[in-house]
Protein backbone atom coordinates (compact mmCIF):
# COMPACT_ATOMS: atom_id res chain seq x y z
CA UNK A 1 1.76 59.86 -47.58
CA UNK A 2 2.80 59.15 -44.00
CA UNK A 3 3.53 55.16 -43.48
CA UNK A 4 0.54 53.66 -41.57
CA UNK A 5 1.31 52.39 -37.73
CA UNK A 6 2.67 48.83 -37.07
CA UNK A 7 -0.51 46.65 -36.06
CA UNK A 8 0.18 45.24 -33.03
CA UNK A 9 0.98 41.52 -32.63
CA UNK A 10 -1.67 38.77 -30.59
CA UNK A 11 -0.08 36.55 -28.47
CA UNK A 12 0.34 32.61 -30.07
CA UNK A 13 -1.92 30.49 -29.06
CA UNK A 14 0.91 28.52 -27.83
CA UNK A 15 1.92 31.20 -25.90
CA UNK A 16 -0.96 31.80 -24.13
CA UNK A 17 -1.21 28.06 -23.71
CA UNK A 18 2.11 27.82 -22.07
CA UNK A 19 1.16 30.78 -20.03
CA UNK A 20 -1.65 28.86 -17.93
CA UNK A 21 -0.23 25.68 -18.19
CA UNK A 22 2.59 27.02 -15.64
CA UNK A 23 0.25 29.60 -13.83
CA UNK A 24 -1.77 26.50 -12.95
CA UNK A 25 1.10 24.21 -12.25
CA UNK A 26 2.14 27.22 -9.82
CA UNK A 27 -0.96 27.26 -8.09
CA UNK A 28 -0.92 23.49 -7.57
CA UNK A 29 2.67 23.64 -5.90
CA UNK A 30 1.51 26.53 -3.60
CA UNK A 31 -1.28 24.90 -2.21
CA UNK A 32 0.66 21.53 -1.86
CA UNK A 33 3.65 23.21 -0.18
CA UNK A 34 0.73 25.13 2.25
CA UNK A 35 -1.14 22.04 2.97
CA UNK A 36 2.19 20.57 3.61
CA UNK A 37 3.55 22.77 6.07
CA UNK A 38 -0.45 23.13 7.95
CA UNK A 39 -0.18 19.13 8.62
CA UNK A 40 3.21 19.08 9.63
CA UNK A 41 2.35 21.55 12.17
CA UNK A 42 -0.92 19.78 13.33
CA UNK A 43 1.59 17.00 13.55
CA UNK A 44 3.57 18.70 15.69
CA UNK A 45 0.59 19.80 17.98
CA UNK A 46 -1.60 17.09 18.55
CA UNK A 47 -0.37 15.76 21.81
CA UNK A 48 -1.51 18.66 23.38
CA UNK A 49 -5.49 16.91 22.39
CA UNK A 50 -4.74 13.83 23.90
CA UNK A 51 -6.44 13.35 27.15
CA UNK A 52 -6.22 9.20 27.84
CA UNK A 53 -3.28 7.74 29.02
CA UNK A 54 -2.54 3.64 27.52
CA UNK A 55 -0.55 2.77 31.02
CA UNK A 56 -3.75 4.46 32.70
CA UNK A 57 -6.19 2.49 30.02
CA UNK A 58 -3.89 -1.08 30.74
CA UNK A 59 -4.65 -0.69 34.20
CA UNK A 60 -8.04 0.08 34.43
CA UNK A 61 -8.63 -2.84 31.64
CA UNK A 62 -7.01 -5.37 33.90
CA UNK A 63 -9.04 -3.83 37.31
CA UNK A 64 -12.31 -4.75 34.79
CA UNK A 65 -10.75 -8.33 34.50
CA UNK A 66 -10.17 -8.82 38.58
CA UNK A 67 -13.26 -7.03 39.12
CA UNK A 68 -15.57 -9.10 36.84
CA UNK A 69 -17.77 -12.02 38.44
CA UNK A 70 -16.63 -14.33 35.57
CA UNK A 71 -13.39 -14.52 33.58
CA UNK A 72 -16.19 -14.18 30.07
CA UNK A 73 -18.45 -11.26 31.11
CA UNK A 74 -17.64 -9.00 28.74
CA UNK A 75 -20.84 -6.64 29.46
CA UNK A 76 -20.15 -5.99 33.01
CA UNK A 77 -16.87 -4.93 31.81
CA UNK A 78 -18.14 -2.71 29.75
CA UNK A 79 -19.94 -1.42 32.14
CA UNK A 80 -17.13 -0.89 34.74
CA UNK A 81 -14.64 0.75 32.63
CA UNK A 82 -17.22 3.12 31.99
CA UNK A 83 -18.27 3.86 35.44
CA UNK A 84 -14.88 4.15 36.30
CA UNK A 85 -13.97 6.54 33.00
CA UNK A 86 -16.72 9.36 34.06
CA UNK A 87 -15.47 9.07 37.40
CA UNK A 88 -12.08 10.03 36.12
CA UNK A 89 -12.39 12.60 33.52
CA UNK A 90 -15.08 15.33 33.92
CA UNK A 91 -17.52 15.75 30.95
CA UNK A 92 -16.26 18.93 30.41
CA UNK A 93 -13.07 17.54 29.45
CA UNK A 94 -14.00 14.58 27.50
CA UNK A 95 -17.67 12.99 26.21
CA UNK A 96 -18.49 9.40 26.75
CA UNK A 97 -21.01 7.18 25.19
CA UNK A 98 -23.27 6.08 27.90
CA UNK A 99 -25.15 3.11 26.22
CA UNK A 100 -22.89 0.54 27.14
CA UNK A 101 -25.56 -1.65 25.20
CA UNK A 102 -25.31 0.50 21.85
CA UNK A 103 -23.05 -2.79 20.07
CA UNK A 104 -22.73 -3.05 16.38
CA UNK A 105 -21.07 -4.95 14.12
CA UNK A 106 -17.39 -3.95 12.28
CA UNK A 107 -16.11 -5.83 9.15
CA UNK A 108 -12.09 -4.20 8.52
CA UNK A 109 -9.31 -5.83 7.34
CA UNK A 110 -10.81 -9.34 6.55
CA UNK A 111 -12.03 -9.93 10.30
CA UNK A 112 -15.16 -9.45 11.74
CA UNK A 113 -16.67 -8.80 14.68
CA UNK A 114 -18.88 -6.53 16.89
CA UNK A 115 -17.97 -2.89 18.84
CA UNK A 116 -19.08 -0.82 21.47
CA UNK A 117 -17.69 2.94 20.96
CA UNK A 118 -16.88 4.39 24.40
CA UNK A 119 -15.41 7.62 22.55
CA UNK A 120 -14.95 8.91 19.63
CA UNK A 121 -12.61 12.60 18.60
CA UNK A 122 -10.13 13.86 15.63
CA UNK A 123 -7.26 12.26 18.07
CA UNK A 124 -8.44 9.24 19.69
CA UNK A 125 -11.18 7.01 19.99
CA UNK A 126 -11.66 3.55 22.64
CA UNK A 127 -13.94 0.99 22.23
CA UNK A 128 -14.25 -2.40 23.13
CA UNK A 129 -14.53 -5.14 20.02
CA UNK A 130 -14.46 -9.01 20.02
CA UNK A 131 -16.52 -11.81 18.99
CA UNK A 132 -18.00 -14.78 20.81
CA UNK A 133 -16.68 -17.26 17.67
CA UNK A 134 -13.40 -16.25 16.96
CA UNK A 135 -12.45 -13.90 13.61
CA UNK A 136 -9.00 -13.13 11.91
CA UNK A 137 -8.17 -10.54 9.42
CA UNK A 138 -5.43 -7.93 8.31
CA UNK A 139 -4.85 -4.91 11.13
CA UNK A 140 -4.69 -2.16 8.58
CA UNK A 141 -1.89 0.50 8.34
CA UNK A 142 -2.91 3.33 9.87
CA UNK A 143 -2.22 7.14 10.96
CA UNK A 144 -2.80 6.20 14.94
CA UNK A 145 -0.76 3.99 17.29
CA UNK A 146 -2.97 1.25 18.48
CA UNK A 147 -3.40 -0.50 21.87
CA UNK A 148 -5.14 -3.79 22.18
CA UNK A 149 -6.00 -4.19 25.76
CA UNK A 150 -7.56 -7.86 25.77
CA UNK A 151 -10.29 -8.72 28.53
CA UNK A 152 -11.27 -11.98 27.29
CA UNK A 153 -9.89 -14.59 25.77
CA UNK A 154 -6.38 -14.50 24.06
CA UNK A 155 -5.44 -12.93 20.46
CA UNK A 156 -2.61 -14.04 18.03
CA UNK A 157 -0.42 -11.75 15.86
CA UNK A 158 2.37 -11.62 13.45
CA UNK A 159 4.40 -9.54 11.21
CA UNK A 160 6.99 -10.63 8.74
CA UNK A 161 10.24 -10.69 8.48
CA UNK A 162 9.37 -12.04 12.13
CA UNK A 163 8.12 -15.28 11.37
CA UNK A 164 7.43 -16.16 15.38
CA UNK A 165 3.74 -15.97 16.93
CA UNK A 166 3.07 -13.03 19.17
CA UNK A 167 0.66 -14.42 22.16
CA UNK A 168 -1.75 -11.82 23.83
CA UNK A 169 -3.38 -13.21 26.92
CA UNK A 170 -6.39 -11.30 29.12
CA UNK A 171 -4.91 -8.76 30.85
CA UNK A 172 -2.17 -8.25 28.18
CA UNK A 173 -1.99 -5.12 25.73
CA UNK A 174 -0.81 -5.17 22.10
CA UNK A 175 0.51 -2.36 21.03
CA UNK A 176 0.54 -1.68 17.17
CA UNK A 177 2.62 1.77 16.31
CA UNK A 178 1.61 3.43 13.73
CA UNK A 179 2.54 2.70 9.84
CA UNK A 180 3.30 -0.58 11.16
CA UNK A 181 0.96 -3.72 9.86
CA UNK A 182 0.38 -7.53 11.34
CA UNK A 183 -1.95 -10.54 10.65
CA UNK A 184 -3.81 -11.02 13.29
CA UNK A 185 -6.25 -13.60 15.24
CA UNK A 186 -8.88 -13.21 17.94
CA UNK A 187 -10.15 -16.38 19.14
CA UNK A 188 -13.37 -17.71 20.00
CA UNK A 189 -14.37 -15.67 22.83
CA UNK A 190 -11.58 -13.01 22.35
CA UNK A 191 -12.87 -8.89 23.37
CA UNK A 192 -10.51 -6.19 23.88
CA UNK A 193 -10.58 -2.46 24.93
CA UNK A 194 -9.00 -0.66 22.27
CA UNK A 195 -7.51 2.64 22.44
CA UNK A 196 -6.20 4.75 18.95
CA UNK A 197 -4.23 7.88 19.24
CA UNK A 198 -3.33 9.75 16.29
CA UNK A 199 -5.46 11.18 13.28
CA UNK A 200 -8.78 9.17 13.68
CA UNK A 201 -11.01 10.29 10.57
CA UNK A 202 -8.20 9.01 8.18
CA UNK A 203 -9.02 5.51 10.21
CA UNK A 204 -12.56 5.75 9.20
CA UNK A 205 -11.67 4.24 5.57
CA UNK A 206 -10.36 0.78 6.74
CA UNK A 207 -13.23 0.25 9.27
CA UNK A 208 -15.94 1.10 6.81
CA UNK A 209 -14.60 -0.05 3.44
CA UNK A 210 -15.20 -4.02 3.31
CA UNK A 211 -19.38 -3.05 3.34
CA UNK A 212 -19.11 -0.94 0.20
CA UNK A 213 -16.90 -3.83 -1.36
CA UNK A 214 -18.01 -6.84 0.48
CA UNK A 215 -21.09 -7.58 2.87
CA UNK A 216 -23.39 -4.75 1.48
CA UNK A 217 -24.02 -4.31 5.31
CA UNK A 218 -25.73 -0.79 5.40
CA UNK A 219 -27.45 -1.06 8.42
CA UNK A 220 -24.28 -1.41 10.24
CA UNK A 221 -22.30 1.09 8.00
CA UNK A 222 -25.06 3.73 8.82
CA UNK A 223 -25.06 2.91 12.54
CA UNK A 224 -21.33 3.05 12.62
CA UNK A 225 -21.22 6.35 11.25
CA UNK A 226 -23.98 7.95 13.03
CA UNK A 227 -22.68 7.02 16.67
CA UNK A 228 -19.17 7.88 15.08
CA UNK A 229 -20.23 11.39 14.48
CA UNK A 230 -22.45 11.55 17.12
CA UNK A 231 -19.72 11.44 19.50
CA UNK A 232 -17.57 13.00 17.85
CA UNK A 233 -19.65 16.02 17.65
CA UNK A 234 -20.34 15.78 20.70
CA UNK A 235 -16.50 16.28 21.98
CA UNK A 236 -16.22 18.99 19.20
CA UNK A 237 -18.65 21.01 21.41
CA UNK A 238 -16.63 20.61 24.26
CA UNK A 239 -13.17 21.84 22.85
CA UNK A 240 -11.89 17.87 22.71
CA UNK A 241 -10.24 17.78 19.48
């Protein structure tokens, strides 16, 4: 009688195991190395979305200042910047928010105080903030570099090992590069026109953060990111990245 055929072995269960422990490990390093290499690239591009200039934005911020019929009227500066932004860049390049009177307020970083969003993209965003009373708070580390145009008033900063005051009069601009962080101060009666360039939805997290785990305020967190998107949107349509 012929001998019967060798049954064929099953994998272990520690085999198979094994098997799709690595499979998925390899999976997970692809798409890491892939979303590596996309945002070094993007990295490596986005100058080419920028359209403001911060020598051009320092300028026209201290026009708005010589311009304004008081050294404290924040709203016609508002208002004149921009005027003078539409008459500069055509709104096929760039959208603007034209409700100069669309303020609301902003809780980040400890401070507090109240913004008007002039624009808003992927790369850059300027709006105006301050606060009639005075605030102070933490700037945030961020993905953008950050320029603090003041109009009114005067702000205080500082970042250690520095142990020294920084003073930024109207008409001055504080520049904040990105990755780097500072305590800083706006006094009573402080606004500024601030311009961020860099990657502006990974912002979004600092300036909406303190009303989930702080002042429960939902009525600004929904205005915030409505006109946020809004304009955003808005430039999306238009090619402005």
């Amino acid at each position: 009688m012929a001998a019967g055929k060798p049954k064929p072995t099953k994998p272990s269960a520690s085999s198979q195991t094994s098997g799709g422990w690595l499979r998925k490990w390899l999976v997970r390093a692809v798409v890491a190395v892939v979303l590596y290499v996309t945002c070094q690239f993007l990295e490596s591009i986005k100058d080419r979305w920028y359209v403001f200039d911060p020598q051009s934005l320092h300028e026209l911020a201290q026009a708005a200042i010589a311009a304004a019929p008081a050294p404290d009227d924040t709203a016609f500066m508002a208002e004149y910047i921009y005027k003078n932004l539409t008459e500069t860049y055509p709104s096929t390049m760039v959208a603007l928010n034209p409700r100069t009177t669309e303020w609301v307020f902003n809780n980040a970083g400890g401070a507090m105080g109240a913004m008007y969003i002039i624009h808003a993209s992927i790369t850059e965003y300027l709006i105006i903030f301050g606060t009639p009373i005075g605030t102070e708070g933490h700037t945030g580390m961020h993905t953008a570099d950050d320029y603090f145009n003041i109009l009114v008033g005067e702000q205080w900063a500082f970042s250690p090992p520095n142990l020294q005051m920084e003073r930024y009069p109207a008409g001055s601009v504080h520049h904040l590069p990105r990755g780097h962080t500072k305590q800083y101060k706006m006094h009573e009666g402080c606004f500024a026109l601030e311009y961020a360039r860099g990657w502006i939805p990974l912002m979004l997290p600092f300036g909406l953060a303190d009303v989930l785990t702080s002042t429960l305020d939902y009525v600004s967190f929904y205005d915030t990111a409505r006109i946020t998107g809004r304009e955003m949107l808005k430039n999306l349509f238009i090619g402005k990245i």
